[in-house]
C-alpha atoms as a PDB file:
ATOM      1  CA  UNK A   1      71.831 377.159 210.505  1.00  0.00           C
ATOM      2  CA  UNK A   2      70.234 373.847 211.292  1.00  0.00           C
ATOM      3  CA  UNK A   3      69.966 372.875 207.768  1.00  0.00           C
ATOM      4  CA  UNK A   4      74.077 374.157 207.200  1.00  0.00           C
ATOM      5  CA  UNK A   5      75.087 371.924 210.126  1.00  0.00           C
ATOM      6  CA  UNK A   6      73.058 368.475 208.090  1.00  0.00           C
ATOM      7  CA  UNK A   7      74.871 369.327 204.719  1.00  0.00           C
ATOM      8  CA  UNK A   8      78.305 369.405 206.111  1.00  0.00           C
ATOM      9  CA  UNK A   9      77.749 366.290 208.618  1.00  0.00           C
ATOM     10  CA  UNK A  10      76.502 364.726 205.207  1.00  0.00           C
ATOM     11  CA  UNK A  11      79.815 365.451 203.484  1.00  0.00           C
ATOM     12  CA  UNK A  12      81.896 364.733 206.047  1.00  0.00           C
ATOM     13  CA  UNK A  13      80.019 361.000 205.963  1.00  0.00           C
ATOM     14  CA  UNK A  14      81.734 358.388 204.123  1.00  0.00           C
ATOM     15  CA  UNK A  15      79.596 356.465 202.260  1.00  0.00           C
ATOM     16  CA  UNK A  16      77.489 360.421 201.440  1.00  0.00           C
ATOM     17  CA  UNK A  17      80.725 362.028 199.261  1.00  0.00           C
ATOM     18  CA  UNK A  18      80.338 362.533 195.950  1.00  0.00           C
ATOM     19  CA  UNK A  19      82.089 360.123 193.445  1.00  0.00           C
ATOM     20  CA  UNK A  20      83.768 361.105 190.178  1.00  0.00           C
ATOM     21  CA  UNK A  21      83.627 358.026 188.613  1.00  0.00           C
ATOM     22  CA  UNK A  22      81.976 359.254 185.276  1.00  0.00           C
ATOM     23  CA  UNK A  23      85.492 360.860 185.012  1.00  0.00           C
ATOM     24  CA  UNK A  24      87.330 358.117 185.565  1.00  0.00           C
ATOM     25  CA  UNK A  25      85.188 355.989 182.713  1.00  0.00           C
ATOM     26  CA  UNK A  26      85.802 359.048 179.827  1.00  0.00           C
ATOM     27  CA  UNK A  27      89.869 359.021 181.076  1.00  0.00           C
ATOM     28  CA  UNK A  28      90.138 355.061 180.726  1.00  0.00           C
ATOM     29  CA  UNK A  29      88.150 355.553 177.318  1.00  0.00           C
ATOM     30  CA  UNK A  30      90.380 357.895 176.141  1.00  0.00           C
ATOM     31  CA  UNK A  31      93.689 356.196 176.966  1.00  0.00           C
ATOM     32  CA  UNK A  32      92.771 352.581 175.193  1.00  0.00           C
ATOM     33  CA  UNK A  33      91.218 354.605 171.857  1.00  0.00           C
ATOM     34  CA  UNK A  34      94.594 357.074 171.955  1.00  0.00           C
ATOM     35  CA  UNK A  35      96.818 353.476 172.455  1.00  0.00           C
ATOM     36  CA  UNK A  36      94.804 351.707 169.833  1.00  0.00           C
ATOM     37  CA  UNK A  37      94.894 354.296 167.073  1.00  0.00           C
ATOM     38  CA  UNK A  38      98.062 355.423 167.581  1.00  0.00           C
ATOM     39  CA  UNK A  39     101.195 353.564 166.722  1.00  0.00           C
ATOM     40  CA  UNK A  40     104.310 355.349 168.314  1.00  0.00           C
ATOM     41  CA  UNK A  41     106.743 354.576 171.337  1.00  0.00           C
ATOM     42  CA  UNK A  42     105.335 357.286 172.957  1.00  0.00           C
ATOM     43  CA  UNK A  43     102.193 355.633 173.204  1.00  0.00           C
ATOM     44  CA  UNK A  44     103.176 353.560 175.734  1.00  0.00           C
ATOM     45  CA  UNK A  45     104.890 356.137 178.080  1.00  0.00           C
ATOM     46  CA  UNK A  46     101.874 358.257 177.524  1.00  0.00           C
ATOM     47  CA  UNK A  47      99.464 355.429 179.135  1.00  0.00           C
ATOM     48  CA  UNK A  48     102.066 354.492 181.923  1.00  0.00           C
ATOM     49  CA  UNK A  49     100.921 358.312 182.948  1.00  0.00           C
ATOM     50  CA  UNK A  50      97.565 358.220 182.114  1.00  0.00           C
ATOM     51  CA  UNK A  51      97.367 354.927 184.208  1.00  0.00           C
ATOM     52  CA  UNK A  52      98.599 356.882 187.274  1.00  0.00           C
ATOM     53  CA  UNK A  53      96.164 358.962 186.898  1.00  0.00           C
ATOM     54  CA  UNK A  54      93.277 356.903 187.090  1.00  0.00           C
ATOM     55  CA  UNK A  55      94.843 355.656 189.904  1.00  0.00           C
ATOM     56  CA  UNK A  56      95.311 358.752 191.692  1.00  0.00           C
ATOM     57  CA  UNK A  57      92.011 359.500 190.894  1.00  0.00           C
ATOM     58  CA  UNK A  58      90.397 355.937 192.120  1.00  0.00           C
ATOM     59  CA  UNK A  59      92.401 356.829 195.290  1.00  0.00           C
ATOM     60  CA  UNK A  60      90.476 360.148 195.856  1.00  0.00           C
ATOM     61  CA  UNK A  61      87.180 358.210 194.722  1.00  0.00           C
ATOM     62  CA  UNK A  62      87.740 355.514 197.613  1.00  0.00           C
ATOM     63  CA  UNK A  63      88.045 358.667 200.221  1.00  0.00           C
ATOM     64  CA  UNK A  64      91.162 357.584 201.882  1.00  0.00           C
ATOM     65  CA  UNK A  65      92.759 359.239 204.678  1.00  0.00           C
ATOM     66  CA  UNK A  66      94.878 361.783 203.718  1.00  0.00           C
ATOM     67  CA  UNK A  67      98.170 360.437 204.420  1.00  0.00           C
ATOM     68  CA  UNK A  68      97.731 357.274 202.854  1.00  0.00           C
ATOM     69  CA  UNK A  69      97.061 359.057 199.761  1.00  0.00           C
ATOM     70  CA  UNK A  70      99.954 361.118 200.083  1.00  0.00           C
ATOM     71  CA  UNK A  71     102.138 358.039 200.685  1.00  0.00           C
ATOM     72  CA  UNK A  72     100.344 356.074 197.875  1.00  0.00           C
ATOM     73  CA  UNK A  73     100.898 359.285 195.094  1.00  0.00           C
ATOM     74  CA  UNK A  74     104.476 359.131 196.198  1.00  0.00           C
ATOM     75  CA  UNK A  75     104.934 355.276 195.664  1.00  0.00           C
ATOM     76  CA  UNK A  76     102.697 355.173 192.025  1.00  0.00           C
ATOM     77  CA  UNK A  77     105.225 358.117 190.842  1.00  0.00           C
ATOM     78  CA  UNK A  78     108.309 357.335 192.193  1.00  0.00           C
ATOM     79  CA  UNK A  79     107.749 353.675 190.198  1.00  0.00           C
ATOM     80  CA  UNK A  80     105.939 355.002 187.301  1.00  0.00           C
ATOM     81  CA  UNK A  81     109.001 357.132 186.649  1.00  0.00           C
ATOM     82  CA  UNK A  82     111.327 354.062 186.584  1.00  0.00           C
ATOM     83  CA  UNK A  83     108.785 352.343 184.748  1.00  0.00           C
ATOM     84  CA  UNK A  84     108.533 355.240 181.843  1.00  0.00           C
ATOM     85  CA  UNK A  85     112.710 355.085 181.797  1.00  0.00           C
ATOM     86  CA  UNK A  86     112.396 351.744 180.836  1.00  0.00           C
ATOM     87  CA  UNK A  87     109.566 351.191 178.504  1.00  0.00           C
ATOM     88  CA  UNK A  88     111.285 354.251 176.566  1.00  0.00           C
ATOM     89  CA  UNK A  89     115.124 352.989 176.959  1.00  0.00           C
ATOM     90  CA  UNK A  90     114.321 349.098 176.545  1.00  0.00           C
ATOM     91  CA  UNK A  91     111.859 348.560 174.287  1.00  0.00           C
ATOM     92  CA  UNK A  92     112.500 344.911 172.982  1.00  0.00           C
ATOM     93  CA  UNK A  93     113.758 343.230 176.508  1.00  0.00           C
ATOM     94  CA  UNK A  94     112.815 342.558 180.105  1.00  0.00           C
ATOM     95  CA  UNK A  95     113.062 346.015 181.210  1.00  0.00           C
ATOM     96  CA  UNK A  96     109.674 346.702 178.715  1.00  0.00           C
ATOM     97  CA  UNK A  97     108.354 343.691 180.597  1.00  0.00           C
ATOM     98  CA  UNK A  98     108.823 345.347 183.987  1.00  0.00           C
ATOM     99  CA  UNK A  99     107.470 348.270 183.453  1.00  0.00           C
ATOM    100  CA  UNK A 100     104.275 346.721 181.492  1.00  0.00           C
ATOM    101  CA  UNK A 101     104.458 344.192 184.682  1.00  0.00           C
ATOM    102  CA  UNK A 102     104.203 347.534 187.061  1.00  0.00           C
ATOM    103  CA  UNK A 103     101.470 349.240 185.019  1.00  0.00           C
ATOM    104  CA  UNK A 104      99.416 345.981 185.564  1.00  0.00           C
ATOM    105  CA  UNK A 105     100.098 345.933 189.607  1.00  0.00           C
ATOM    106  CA  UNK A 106      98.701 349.433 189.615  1.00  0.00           C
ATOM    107  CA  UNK A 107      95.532 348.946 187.555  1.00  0.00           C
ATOM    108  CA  UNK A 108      94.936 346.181 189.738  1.00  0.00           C
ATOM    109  CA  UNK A 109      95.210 348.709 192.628  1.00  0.00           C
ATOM    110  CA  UNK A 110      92.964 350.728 191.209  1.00  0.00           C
ATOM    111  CA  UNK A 111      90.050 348.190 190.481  1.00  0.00           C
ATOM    112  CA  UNK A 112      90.050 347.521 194.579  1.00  0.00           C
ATOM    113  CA  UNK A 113      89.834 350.984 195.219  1.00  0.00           C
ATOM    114  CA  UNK A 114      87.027 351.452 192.805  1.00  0.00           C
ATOM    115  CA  UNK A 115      85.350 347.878 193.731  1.00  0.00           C
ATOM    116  CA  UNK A 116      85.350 349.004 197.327  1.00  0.00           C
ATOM    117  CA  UNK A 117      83.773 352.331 197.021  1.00  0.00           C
ATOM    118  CA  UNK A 118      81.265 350.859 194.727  1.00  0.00           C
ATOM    119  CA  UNK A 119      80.664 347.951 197.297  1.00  0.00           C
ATOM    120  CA  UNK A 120      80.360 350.333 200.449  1.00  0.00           C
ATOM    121  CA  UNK A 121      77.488 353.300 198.856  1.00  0.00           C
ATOM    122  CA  UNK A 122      74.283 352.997 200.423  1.00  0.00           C
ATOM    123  CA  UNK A 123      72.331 353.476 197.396  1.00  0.00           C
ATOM    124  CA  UNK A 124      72.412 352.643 193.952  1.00  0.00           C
ATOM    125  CA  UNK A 125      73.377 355.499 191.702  1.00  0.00           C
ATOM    126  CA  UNK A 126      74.577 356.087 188.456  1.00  0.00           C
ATOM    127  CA  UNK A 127      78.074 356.917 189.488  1.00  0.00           C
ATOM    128  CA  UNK A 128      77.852 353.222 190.633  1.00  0.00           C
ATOM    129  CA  UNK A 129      77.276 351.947 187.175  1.00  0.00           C
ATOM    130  CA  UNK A 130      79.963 353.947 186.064  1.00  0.00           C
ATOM    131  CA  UNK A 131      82.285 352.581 188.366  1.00  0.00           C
ATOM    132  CA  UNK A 132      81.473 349.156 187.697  1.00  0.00           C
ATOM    133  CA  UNK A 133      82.315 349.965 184.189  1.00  0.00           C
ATOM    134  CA  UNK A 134      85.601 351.702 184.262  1.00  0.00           C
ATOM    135  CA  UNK A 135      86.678 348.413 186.881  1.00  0.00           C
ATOM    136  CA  UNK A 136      85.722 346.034 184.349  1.00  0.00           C
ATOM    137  CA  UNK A 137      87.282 348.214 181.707  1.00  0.00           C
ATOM    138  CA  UNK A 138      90.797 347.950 184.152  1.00  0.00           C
ATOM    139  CA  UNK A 139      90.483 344.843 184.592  1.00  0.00           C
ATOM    140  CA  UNK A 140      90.969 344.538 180.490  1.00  0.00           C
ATOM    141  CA  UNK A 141      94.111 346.841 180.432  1.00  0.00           C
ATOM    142  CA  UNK A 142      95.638 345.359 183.239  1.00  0.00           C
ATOM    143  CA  UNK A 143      95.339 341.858 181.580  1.00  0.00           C
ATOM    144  CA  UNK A 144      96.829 343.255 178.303  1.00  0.00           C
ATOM    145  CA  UNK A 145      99.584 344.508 180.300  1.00  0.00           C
ATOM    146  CA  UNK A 146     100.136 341.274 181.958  1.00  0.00           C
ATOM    147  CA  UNK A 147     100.040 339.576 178.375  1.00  0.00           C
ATOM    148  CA  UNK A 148     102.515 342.102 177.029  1.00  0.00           C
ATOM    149  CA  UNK A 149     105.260 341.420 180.017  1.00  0.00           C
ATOM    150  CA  UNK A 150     104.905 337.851 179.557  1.00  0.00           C
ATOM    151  CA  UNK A 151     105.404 338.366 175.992  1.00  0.00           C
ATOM    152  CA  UNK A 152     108.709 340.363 176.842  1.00  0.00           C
ATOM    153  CA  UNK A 153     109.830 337.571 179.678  1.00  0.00           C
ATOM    154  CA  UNK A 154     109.525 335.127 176.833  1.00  0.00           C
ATOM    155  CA  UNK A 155     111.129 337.089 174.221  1.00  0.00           C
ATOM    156  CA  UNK A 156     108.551 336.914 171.881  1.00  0.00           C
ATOM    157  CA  UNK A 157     105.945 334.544 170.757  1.00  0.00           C
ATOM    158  CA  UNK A 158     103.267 334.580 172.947  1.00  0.00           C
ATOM    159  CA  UNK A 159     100.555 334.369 170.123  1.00  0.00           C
ATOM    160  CA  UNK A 160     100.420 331.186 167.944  1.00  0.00           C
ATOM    161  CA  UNK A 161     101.268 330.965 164.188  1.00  0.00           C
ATOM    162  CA  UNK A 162     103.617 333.480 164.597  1.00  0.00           C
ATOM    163  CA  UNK A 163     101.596 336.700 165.557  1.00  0.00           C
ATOM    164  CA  UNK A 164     103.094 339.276 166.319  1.00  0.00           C
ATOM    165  CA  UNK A 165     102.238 340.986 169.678  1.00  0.00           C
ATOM    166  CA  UNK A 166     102.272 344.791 170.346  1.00  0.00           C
ATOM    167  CA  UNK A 167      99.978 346.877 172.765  1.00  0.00           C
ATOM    168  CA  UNK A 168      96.947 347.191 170.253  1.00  0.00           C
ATOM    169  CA  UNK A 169      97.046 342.801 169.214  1.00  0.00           C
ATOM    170  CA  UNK A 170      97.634 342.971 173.075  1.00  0.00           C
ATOM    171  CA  UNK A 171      94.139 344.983 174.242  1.00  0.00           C
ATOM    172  CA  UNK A 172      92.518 343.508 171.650  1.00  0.00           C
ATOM    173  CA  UNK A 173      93.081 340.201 172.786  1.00  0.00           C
ATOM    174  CA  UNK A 174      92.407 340.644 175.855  1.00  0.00           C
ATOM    175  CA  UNK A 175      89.273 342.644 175.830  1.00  0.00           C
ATOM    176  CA  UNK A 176      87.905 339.713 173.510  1.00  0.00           C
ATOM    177  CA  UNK A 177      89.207 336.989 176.223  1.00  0.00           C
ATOM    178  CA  UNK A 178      87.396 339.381 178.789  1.00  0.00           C
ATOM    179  CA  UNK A 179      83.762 339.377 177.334  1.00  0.00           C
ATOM    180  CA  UNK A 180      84.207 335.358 175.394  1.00  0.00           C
ATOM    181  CA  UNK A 181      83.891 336.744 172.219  1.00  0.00           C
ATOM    182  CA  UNK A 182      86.505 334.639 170.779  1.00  0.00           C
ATOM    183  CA  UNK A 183      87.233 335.661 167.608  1.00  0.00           C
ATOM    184  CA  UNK A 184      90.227 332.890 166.965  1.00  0.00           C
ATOM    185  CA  UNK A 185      92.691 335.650 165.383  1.00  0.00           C
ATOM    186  CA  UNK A 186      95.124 335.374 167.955  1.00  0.00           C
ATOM    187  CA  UNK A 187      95.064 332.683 170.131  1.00  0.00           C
ATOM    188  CA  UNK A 188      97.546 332.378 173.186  1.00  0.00           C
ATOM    189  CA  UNK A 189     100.399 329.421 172.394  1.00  0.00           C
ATOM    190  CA  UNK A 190     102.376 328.668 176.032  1.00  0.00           C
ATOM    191  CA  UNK A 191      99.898 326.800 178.553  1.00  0.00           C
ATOM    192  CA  UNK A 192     101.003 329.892 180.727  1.00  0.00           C
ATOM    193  CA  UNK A 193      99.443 332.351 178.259  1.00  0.00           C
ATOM    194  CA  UNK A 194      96.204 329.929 177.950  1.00  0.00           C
ATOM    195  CA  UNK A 195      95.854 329.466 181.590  1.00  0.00           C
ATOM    196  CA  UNK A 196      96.096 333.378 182.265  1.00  0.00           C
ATOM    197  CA  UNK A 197      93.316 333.883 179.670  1.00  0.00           C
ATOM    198  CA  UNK A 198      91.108 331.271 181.093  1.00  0.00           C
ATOM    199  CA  UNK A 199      91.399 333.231 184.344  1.00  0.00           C
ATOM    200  CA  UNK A 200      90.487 336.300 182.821  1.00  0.00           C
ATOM    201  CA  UNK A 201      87.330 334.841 180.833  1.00  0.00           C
ATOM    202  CA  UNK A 202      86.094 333.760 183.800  1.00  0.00           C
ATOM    203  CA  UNK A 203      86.579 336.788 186.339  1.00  0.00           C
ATOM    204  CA  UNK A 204      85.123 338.620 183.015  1.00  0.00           C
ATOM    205  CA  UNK A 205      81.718 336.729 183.324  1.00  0.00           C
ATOM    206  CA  UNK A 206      81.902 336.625 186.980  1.00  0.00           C
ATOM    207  CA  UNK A 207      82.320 340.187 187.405  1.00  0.00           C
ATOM    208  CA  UNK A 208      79.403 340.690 184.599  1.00  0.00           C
ATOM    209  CA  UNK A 209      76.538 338.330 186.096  1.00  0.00           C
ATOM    210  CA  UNK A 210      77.609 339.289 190.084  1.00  0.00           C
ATOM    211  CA  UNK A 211      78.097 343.009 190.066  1.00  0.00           C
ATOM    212  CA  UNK A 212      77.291 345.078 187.106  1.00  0.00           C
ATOM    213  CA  UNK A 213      73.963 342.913 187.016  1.00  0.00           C
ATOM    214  CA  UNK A 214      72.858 343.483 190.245  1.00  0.00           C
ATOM    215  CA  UNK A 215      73.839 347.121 190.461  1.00  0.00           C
ATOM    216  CA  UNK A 216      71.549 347.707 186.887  1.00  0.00           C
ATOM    217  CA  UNK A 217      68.605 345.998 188.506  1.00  0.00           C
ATOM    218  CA  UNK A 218      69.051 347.832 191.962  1.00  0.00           C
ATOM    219  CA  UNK A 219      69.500 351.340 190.036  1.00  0.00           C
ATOM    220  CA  UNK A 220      66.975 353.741 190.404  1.00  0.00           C
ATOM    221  CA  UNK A 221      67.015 356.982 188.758  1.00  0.00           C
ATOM    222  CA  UNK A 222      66.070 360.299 190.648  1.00  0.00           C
ATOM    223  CA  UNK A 223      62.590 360.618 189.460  1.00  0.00           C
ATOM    224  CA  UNK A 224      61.503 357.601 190.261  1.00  0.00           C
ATOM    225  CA  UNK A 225      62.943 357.304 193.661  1.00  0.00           C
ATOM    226  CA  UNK A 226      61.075 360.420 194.456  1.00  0.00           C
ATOM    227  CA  UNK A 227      58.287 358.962 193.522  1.00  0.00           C
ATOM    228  CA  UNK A 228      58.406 355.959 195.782  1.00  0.00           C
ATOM    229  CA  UNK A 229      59.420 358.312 198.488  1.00  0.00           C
ATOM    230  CA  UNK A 230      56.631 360.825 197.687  1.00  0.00           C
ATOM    231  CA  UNK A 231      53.922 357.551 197.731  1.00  0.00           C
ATOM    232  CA  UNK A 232      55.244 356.018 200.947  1.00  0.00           C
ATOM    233  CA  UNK A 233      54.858 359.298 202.912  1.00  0.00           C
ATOM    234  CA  UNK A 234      51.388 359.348 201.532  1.00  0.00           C
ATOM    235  CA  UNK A 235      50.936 356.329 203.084  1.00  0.00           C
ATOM    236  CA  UNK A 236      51.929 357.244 206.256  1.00  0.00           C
ATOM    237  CA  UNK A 237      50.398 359.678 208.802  1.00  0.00           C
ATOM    238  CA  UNK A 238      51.295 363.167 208.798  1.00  0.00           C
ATOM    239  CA  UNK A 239      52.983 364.749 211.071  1.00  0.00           C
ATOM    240  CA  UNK A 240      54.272 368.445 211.831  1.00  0.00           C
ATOM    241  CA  UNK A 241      57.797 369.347 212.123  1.00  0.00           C
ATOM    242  CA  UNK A 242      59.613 369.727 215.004  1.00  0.00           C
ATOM    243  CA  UNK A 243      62.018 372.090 215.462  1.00  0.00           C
ATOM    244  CA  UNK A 244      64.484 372.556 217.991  1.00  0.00           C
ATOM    245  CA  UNK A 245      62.362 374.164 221.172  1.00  0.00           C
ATOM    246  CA  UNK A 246      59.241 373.966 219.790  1.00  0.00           C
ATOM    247  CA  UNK A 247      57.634 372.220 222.226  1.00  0.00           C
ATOM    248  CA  UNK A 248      58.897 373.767 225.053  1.00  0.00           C
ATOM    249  CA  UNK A 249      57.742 377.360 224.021  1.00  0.00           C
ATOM    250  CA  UNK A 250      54.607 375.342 223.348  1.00  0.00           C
ATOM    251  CA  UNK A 251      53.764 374.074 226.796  1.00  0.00           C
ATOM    252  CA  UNK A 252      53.828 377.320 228.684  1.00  0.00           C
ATOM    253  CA  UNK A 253      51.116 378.936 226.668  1.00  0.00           C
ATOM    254  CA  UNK A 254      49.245 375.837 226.842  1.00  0.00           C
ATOM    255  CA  UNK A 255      49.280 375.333 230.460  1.00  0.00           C
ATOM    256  CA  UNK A 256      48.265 378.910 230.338  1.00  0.00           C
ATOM    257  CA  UNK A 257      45.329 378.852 227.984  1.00  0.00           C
ATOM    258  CA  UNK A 258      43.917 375.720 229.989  1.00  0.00           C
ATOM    259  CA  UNK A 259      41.944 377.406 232.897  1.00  0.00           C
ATOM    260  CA  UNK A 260      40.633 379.591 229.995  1.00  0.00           C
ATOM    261  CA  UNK A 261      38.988 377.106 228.366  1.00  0.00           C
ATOM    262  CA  UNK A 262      37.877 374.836 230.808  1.00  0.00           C
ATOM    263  CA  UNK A 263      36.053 377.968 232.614  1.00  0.00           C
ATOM    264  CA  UNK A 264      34.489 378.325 228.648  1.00  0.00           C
ATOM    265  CA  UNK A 265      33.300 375.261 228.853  1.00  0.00           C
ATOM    266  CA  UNK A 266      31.988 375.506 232.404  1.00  0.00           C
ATOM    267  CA  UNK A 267      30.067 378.157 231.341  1.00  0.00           C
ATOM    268  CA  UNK A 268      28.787 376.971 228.018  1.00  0.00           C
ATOM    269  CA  UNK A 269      27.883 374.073 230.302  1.00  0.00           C
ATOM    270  CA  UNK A 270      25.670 375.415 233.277  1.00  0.00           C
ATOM    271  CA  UNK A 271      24.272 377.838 230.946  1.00  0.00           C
ATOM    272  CA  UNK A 272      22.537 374.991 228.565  1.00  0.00           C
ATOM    273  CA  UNK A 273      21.257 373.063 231.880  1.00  0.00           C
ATOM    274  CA  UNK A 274      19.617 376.731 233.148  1.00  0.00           C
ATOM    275  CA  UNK A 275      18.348 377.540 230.462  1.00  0.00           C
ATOM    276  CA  UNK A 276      15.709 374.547 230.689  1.00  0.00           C
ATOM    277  CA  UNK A 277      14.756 375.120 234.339  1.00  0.00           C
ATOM    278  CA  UNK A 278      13.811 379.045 233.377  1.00  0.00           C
ATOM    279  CA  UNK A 279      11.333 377.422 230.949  1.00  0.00           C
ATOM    280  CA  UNK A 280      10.033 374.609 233.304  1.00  0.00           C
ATOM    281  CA  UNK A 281       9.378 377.580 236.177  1.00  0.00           C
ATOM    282  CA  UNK A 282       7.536 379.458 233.559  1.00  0.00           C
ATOM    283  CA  UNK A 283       4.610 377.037 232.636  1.00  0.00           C
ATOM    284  CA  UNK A 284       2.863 376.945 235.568  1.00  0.00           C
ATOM    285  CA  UNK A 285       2.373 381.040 235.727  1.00  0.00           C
ATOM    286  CA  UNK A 286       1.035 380.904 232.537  1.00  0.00           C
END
């Protein structure tokens, strides 16, 4: 009973739920290898929904209250579904751009939610690292979506020496600006389209050396947290466990079992100083 009424305080805790974020990571992997082998205007409607989902599922990772996440489900599909009608009615104008323009505001919802459930666990875990992953993996979509709505603003032309620009030139380059690889293939051309990607290299290695560092050096897998736990309660003196009323069902028999002994011992005690006088009396007879 004791032991039922711990587990549920610990899931009711918010920084003790369990996190799904290993999820999350195989979903985002899936959606950038089904947009980058796959060349078809569904593609993009397809991600618009998959993107919602990873939302939707950051938002129940982060362990919001209810109704916000009510409210916020609402919101992501009541836009996403103006956002599909126009990636799939206007594919060569502005309204594309709008749509790849809301796909990046959500992502970027998604990489607070994820940052700040990441930020607030007590301990590192492997869920953590997976987190930190799949927001640094958002953080590349989003930017390709960004790239892609500027290239539809524009009309065209956002890569230099006339590259063209479609969702897979678009990932890739961003995913390359994201770690500094730099391959040269496509290089931005407007000073907007430069400036954006010198803002993403550098959040890119910012976000590497700050958090995904530090969580991999904090991590600890289960064994060998056990085994610091097991070693520092070595250490330290044993004690017995208390349970609830132990120690008053203790005292009673206690108090009781104290005249006992002492009496014991009382005896024990005037026994072992007579016993030397009987001897002392004897001698002299002798």
């Amino acid at each position: 009973m004791f032991r039922g009424r711990q587990r549920a305080a610990a899931r009711a805790a918010p920084g003790s739920a369990p996190t799904r974020f290993g999820w999350l990571l195989l979903l985002l992997v899936t959606t950038y290898l089904v947009s980058a082998f796959i060349s078809a205007t569904w593609v993009s409607v397809l991600q618009i929904v998959l993107f919602v989902g990873v939302v939707a599922l950051a938002a129940r990772t982060g362990h919001l209250p209810p109704k916000v996440i009510r409210w916020l489900v609402a919101l992501m599909v009541g836009g996403s579904v103006v956002a599909v009608t126009l990636a799939a009615t206007h594919q060569a104008d502005a309204g594309a751009g709008v749509a790849n323009l809301w796909t990046a505001l959500i992502l970027l919802f998604a990489v607070v939610l994820i940052v700040r459930r990441v930020l607030r666990q007590e301990s590192v875990t492997l869920q953590s690292i997976f987190g930190a992953i799949s927001a640094y993996m958002i953080i590349g979509l989003m930017f390709a979506a960004l790239y892609s709505a500027m290239n539809k603003f524009a009309g065209g032309g956002f890569f230099a020496h006339q590259m063209t620009g479609n969702l897979k030139t678009f990932q890739y380059f961003s995913f390359t600006t994201l770690t500094t690889l730099g391959y040269g293939d496509f290089t931005a051309a407007s000073d907007s389209g430069r400036a954006v990607a010198v803002m993403e290299a550098m959040l890119g290695q910012v976000f590497l050396a700050t958090l995904v560092a530090r969580l991999v050096a904090a991590f600890r897998s289960p064994r060998s947290s056990g085994q610091a736990r097991a070693q520092t309660s070595a250490g330290a003196p044993r004690r017995g466990r208390q349970y609830p009323g132990a120690g008053r069902a203790a005292r009673p028999r206690a108090r009781a079992a104290g005249p006992r002994s002492g009496a014991t011992r009382r005896g024990t005690s005037s026994r072992g100083r007579a016993w030397p006088a009987r001897r002392s009396r004897s001698r002299p007879g002798r």
